[in-house]
N, C-alpha and C. Protein backbone atom coordinates (compact mmCIF):
# COMPACT_ATOMS: atom_id res chain seq x y z
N UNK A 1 33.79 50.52 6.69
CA UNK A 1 33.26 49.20 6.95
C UNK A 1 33.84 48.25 5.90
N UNK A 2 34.28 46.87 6.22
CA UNK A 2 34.68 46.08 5.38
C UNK A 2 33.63 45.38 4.68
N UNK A 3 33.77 45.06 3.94
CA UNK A 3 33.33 44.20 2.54
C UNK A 3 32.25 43.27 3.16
N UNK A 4 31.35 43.25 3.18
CA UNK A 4 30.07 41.87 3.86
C UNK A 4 29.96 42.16 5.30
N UNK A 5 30.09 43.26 6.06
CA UNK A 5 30.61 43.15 7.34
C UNK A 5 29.73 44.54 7.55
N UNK A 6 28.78 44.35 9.26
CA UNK A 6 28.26 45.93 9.46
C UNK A 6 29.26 46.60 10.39
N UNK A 7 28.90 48.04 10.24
CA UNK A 7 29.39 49.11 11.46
C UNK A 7 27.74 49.44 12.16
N UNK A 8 27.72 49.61 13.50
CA UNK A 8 26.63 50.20 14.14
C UNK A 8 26.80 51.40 15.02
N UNK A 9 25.90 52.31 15.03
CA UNK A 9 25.88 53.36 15.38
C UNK A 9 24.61 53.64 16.35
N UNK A 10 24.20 54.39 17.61
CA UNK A 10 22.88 54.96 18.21
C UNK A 10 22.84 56.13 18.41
N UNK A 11 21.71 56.74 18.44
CA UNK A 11 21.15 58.26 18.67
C UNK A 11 20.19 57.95 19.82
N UNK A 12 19.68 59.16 20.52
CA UNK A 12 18.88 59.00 21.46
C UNK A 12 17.62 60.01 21.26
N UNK A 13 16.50 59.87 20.60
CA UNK A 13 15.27 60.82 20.46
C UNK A 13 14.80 61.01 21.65
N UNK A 14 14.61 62.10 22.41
CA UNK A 14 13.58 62.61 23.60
C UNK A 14 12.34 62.88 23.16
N UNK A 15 12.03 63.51 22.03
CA UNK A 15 10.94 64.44 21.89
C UNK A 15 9.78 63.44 20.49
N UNK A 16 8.69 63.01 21.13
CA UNK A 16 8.14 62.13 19.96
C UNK A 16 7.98 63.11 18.57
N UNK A 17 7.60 64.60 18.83
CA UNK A 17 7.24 65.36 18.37
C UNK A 17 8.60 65.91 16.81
N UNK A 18 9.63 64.72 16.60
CA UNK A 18 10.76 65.11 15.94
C UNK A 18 10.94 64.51 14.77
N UNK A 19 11.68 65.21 13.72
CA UNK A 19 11.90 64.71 12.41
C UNK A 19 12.99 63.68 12.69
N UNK A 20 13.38 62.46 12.35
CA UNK A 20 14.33 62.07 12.50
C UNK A 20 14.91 61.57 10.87
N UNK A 21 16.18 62.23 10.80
CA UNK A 21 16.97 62.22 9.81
C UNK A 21 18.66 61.65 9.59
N UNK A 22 18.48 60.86 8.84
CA UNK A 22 19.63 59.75 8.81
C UNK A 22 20.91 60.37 7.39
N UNK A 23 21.64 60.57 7.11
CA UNK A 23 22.36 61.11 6.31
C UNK A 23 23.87 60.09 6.19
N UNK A 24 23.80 59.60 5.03
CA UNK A 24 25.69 58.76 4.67
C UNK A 24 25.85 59.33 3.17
N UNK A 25 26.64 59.74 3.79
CA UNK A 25 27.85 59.89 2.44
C UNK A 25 28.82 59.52 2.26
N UNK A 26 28.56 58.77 0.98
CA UNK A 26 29.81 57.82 0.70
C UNK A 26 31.15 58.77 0.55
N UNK A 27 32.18 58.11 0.62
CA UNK A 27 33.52 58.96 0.02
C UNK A 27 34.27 57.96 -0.76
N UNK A 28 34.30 56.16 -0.53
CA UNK A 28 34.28 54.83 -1.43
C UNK A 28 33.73 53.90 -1.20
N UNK A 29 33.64 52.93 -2.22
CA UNK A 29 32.64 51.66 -2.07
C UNK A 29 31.38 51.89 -1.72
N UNK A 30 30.80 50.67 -1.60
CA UNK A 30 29.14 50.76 -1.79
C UNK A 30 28.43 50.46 -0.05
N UNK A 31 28.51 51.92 0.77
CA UNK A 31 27.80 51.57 2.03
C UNK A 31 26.14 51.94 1.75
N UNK A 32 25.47 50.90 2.26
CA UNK A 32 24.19 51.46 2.79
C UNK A 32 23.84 51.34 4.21
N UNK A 33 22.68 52.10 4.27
CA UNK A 33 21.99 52.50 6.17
C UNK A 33 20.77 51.79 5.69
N UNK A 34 20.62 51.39 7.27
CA UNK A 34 19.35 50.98 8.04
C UNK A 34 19.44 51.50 9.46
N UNK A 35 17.65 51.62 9.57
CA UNK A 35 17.93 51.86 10.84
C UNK A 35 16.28 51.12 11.82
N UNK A 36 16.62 51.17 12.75
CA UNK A 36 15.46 50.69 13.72
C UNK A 36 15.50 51.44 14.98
N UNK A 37 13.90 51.39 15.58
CA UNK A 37 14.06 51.40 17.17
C UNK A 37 14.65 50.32 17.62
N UNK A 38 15.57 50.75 19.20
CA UNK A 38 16.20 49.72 20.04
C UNK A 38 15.50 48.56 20.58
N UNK A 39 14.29 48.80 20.50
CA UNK A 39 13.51 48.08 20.89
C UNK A 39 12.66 46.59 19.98
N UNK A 40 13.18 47.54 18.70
CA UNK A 40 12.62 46.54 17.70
C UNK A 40 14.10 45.38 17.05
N UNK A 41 15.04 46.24 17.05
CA UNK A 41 16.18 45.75 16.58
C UNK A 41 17.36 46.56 16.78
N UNK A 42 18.31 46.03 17.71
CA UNK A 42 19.39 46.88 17.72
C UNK A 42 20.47 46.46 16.95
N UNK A 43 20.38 45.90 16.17
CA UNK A 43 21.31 45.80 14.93
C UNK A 43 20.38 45.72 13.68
N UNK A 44 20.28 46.46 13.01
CA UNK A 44 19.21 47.27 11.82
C UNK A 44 20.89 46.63 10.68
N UNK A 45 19.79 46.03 9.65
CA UNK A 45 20.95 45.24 8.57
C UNK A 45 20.29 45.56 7.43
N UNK A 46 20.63 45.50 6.36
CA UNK A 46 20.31 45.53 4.99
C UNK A 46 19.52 44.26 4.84
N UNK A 47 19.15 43.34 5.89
CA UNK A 47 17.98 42.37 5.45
C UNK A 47 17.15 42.67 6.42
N UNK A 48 17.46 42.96 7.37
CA UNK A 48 16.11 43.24 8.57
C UNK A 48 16.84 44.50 9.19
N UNK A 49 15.43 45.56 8.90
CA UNK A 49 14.88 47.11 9.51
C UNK A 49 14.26 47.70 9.76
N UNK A 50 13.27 48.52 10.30
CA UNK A 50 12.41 49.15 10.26
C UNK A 50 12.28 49.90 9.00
N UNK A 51 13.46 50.84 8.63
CA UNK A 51 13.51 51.97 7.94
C UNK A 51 15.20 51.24 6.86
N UNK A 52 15.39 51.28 5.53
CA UNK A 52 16.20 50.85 4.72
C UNK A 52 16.54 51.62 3.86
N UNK A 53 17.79 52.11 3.59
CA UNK A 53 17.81 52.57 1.95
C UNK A 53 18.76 51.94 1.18
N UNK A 54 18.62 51.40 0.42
CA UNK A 54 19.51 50.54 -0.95
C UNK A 54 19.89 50.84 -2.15
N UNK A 55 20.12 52.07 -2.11
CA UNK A 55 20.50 52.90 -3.38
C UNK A 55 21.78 53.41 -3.48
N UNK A 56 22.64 53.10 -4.53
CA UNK A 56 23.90 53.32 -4.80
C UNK A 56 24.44 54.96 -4.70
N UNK A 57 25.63 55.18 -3.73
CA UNK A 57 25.84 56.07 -3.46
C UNK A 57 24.90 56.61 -1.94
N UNK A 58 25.15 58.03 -1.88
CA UNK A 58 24.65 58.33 -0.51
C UNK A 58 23.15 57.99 -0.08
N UNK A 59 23.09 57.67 1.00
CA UNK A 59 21.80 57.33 1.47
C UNK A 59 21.12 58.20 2.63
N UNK A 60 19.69 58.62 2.53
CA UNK A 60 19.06 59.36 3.32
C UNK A 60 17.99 58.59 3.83
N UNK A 61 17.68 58.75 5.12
CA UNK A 61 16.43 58.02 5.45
C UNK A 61 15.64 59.15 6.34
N UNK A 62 14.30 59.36 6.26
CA UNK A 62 13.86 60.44 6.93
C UNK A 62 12.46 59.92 7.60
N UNK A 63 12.62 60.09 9.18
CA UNK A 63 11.46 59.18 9.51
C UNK A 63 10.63 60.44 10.36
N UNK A 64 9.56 60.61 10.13
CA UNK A 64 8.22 61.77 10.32
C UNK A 64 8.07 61.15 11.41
N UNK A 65 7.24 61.88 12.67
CA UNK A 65 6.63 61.77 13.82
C UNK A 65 5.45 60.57 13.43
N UNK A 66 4.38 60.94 12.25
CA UNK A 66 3.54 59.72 12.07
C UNK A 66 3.78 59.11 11.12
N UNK A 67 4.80 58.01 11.31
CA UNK A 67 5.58 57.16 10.38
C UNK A 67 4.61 56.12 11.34
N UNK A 68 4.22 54.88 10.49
CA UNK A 68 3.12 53.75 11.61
C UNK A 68 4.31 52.68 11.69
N UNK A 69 5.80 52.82 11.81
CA UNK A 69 6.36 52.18 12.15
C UNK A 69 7.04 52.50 12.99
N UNK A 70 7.06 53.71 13.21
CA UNK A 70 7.65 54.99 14.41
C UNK A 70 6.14 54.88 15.53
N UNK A 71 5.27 54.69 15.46
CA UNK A 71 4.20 55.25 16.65
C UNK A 71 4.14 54.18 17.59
N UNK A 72 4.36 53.21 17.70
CA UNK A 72 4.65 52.29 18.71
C UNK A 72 5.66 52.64 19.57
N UNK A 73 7.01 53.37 18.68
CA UNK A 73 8.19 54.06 19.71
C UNK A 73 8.95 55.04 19.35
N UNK A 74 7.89 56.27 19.50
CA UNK A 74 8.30 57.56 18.99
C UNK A 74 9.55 58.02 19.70
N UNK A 75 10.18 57.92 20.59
CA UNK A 75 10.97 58.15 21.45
C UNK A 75 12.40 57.31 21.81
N UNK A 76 13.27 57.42 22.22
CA UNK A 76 14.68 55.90 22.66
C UNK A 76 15.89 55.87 21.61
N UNK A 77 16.85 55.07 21.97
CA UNK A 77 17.18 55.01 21.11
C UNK A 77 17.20 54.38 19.47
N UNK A 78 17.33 55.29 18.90
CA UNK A 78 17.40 54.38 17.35
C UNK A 78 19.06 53.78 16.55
N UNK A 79 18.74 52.83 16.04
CA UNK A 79 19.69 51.74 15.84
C UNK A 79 20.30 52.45 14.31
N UNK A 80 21.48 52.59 13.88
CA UNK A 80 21.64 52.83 12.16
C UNK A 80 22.70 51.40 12.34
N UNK A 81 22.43 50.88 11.24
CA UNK A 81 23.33 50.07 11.04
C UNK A 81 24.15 50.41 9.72
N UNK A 82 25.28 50.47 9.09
CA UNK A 82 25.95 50.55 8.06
C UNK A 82 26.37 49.00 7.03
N UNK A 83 25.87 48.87 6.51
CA UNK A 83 27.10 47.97 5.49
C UNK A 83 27.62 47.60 4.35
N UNK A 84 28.32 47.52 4.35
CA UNK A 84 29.39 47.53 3.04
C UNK A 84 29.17 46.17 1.79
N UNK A 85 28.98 46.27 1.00
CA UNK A 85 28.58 45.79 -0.48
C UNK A 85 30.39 45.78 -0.86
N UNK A 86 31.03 46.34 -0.56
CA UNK A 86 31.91 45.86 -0.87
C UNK A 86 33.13 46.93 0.16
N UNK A 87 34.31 47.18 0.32
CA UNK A 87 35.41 48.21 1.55
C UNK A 87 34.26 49.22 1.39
N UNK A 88 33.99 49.55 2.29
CA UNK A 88 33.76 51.30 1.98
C UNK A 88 34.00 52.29 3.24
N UNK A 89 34.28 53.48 2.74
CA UNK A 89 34.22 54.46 3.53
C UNK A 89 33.08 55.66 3.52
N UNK A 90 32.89 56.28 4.52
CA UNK A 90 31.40 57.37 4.50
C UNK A 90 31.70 58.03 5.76
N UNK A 91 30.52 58.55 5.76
CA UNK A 91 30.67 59.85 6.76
C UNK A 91 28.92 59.56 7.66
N UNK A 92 28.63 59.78 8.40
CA UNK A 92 27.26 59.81 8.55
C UNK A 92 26.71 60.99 9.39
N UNK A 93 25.45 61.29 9.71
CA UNK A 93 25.69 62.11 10.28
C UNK A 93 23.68 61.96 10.77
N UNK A 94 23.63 61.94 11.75
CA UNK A 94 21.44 61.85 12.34
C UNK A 94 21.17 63.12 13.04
N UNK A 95 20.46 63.42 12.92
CA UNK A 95 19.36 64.79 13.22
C UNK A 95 17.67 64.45 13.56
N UNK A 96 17.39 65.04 14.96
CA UNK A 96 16.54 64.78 15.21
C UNK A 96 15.64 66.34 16.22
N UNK A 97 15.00 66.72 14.82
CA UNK A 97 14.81 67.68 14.82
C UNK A 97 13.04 68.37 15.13
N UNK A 98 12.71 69.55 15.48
CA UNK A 98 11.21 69.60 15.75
C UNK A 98 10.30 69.55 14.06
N UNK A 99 9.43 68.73 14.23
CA UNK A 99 8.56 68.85 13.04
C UNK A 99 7.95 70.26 13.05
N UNK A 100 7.99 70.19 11.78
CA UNK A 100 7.08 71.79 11.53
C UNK A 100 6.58 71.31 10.22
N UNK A 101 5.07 71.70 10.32
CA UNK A 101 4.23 71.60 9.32
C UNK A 101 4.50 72.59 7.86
N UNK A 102 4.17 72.49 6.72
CA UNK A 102 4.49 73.35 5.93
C UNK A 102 3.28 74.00 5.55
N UNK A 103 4.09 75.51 6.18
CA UNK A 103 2.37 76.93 6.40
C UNK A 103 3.34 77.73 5.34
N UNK A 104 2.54 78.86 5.67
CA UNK A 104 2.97 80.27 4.63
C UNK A 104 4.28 80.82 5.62
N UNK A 105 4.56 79.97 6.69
CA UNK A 105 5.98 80.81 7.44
C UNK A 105 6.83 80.25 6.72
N UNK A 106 7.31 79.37 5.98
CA UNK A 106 8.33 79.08 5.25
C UNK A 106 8.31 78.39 3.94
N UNK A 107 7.35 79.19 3.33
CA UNK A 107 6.83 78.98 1.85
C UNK A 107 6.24 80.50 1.01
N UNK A 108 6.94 80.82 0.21
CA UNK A 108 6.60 81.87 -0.54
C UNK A 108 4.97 81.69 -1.50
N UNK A 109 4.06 82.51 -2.07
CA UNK A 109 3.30 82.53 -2.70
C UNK A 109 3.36 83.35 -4.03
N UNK A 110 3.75 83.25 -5.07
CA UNK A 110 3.95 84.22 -6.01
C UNK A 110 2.85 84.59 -6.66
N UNK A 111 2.42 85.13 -8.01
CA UNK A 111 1.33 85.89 -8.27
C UNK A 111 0.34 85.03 -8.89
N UNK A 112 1.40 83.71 -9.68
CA UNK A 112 0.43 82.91 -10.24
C UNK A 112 0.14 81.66 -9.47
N UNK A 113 0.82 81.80 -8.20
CA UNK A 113 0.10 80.40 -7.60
C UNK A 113 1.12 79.76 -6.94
N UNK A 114 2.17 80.00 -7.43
CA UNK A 114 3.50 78.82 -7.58
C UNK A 114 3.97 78.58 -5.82
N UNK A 115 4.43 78.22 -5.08
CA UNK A 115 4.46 78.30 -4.15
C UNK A 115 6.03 77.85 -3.81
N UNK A 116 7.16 78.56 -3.50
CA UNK A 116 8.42 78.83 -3.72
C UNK A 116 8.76 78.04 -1.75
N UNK A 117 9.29 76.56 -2.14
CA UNK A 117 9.77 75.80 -0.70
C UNK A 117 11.35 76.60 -0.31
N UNK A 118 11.41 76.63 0.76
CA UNK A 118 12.46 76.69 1.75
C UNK A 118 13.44 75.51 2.21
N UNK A 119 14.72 75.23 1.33
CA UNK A 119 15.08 74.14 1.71
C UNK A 119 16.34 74.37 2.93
N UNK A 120 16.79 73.91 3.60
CA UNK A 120 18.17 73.90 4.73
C UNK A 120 19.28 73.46 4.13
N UNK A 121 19.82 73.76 4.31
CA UNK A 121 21.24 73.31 4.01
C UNK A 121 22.57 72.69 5.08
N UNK A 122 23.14 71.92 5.15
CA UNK A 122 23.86 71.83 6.60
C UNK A 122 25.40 71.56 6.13
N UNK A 123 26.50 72.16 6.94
CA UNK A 123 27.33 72.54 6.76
C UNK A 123 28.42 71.34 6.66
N UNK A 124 28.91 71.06 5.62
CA UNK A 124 29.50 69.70 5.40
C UNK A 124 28.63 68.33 4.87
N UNK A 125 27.64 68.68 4.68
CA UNK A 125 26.60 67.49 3.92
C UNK A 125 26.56 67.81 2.42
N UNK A 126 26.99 66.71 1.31
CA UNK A 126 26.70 67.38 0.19
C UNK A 126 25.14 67.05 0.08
N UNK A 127 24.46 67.81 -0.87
CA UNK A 127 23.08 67.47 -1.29
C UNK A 127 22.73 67.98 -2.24
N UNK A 128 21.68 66.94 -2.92
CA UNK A 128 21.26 67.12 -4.33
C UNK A 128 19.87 67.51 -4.06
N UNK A 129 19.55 68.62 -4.84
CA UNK A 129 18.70 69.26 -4.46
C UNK A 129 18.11 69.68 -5.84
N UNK A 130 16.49 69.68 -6.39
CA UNK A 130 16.01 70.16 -8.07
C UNK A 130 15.62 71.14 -7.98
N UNK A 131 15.72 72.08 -9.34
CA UNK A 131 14.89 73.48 -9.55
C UNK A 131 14.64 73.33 -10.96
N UNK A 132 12.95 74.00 -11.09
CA UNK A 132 12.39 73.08 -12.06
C UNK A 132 12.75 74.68 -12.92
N UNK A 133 12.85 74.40 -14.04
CA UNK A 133 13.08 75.29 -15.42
C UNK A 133 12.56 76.75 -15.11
N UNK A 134 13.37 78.15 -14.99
CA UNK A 134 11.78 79.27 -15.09
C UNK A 134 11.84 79.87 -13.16
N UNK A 135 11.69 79.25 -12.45
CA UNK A 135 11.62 79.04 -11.35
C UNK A 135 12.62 78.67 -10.28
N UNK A 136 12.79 79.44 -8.90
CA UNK A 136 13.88 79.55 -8.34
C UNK A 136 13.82 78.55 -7.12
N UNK A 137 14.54 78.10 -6.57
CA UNK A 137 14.91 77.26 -5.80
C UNK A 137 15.81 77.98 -4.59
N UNK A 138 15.15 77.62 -3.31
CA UNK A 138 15.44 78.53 -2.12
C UNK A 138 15.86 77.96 -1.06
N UNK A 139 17.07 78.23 -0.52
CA UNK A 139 17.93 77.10 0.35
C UNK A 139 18.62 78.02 1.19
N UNK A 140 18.25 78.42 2.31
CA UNK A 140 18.94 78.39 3.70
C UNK A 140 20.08 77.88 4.12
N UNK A 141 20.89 78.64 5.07
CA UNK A 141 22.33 77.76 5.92
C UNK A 141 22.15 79.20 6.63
N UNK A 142 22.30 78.25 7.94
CA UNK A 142 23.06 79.46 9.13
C UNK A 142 23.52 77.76 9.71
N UNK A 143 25.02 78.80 10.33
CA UNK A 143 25.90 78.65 11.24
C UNK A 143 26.25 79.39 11.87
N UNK A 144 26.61 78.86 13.17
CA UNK A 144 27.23 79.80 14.47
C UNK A 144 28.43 79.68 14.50
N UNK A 145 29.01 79.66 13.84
CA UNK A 145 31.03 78.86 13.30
C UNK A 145 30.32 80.46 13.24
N UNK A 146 32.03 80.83 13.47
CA UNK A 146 32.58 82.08 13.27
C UNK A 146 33.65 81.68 11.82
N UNK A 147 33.39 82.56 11.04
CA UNK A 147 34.50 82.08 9.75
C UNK A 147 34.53 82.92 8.71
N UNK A 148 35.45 83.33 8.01
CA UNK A 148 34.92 84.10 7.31
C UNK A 148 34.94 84.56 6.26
N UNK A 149 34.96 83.12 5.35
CA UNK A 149 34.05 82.74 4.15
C UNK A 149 33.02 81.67 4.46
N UNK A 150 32.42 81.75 3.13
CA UNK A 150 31.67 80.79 3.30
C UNK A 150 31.64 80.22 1.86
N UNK A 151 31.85 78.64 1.34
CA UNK A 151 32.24 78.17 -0.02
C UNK A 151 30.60 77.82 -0.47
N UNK A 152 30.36 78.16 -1.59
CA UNK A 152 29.19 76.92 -1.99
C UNK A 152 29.65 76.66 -3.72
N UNK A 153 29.18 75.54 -3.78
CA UNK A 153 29.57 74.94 -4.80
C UNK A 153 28.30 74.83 -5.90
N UNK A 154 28.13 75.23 -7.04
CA UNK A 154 26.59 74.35 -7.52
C UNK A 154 27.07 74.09 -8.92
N UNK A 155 26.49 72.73 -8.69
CA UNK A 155 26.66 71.64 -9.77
C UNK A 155 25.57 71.47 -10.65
N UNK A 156 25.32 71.63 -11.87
CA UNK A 156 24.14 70.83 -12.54
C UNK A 156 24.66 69.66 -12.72
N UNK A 157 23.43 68.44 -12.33
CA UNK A 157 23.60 67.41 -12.74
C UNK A 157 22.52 66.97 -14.39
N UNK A 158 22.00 67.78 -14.32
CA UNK A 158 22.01 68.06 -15.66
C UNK A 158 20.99 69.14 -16.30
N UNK A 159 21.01 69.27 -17.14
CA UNK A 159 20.44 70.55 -17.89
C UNK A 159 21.69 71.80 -18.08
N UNK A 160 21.70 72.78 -18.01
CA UNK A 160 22.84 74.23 -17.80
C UNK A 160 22.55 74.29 -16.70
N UNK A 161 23.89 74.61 -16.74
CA UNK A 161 24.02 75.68 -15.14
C UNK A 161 23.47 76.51 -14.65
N UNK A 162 22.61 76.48 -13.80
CA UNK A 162 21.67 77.31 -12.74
C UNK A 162 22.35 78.79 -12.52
N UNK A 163 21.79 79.86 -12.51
CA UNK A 163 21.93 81.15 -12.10
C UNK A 163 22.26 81.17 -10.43
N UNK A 164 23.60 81.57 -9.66
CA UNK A 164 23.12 81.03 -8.07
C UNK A 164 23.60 83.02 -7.63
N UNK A 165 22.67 82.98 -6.16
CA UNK A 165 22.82 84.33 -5.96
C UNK A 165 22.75 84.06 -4.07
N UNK A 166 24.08 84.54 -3.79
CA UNK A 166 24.02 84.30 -2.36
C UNK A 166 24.21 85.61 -1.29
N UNK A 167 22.98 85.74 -0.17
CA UNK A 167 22.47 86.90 0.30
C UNK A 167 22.98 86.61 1.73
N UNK A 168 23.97 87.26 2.29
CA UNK A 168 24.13 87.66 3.84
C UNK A 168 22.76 88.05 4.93
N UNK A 169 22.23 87.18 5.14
CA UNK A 169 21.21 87.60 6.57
C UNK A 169 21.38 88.14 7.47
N UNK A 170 22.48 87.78 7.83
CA UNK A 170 23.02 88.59 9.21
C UNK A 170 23.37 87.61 10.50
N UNK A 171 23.00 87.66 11.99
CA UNK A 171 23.29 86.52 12.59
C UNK A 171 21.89 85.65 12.96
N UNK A 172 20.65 86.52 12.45
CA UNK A 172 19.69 85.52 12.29
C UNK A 172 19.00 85.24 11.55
N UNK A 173 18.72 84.35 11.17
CA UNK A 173 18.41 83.81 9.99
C UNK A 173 17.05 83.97 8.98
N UNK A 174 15.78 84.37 10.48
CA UNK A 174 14.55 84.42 10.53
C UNK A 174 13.79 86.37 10.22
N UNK A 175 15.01 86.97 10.19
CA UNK A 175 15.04 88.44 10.20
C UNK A 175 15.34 88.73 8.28
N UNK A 176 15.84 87.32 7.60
CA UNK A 176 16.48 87.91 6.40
C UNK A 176 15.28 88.22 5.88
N UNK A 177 15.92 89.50 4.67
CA UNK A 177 14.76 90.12 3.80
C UNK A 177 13.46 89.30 3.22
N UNK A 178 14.83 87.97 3.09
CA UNK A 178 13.78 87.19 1.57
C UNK A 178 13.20 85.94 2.49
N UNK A 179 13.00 86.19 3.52
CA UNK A 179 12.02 85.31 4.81
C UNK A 179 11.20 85.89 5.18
N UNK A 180 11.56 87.36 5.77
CA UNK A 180 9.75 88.23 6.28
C UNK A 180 9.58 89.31 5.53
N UNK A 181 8.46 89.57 5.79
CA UNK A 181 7.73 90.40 4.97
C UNK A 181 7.86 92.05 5.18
């Protein structure tokens, strides 16, 4: 997108019942997302949106089933608008996915309490993701790509470098050791 200037983009939600998830990653210059229902605004701008993010570098926007700006039109299409603060280039990428509440199916319980989240991972998205001192941090990826490696990268952005340990599941994901019991 050029310099003062938007790019627009639409998705189409069927299911009210869905996470909807907005993802840009920059690669140069300063893009940000907005986004709206079609109904409210089909050109979603960095001054008028439903949903905005204005933070330097990549932008995520994540809109819940009972978002009270989503329940008027849980469903249709939704609007992203892109624009540029100054040339930029990015990648984007929306997901609109089934909500699932957070139970003991995808949350560990350890002895003192601690309760160990399940994060996703998706294949070509970078993401910054915390693990607090002492305590492990648990992140998922399946793909149906046939391939056969698989790269991961882990970065501290700060503190030392994290201990990383990566476990083959198999072709489903929900069968691995360190998911059922």
């Amino acid at each position: 997108v050029r310099q003062n200037t938007m790019s627009f983009f639409k998705f189409y939600v069927s299911r009210p019942d869905t996470d909807i998830e907005v993802y840009l990653t920059k690669i140069d210059g300063d893009p940000d997302c907005a986004v709206s229902h079609g109904e409210v605004n089909e050109h979603p701008s960095h001054l008028a949106a439903q949903w905005r993010s204005r933070k330097s570098g990549d932008d995520e926007i994540v809109i819940l089933p009972d978002d009270p700006k989503r329940k008027p039109h849980p469903t249709g299409w939704f609007h992203v608008g892109i624009h540029g603060y100054e040339d930029s280039t990015f990648s984007i990428i929306a997901f609109a996915e089934t909500h699932i509440n957070q139970t003991a199916v995808d949350s560990d319980q350890g002895k003192d309490g601690y309760v160990i989240q399940w994060s996703e991972l998706w294949l070509g998205l970078p993401q910054a993701l915390a693990a607090q001192p002492g305590r492990p941090a648990n992140f998922l990826f399946y793909s149906q790509l046939v391939t056969p490696k698989l790269f991961v990268n882990v970065e501290a952005l700060e503190g030392t470098h994290p201990d990383t340990c990566v476990i083959n599941c198999g072709p489903d994901p929900h069968e691995c050791p360190w998911l059922s019991p």
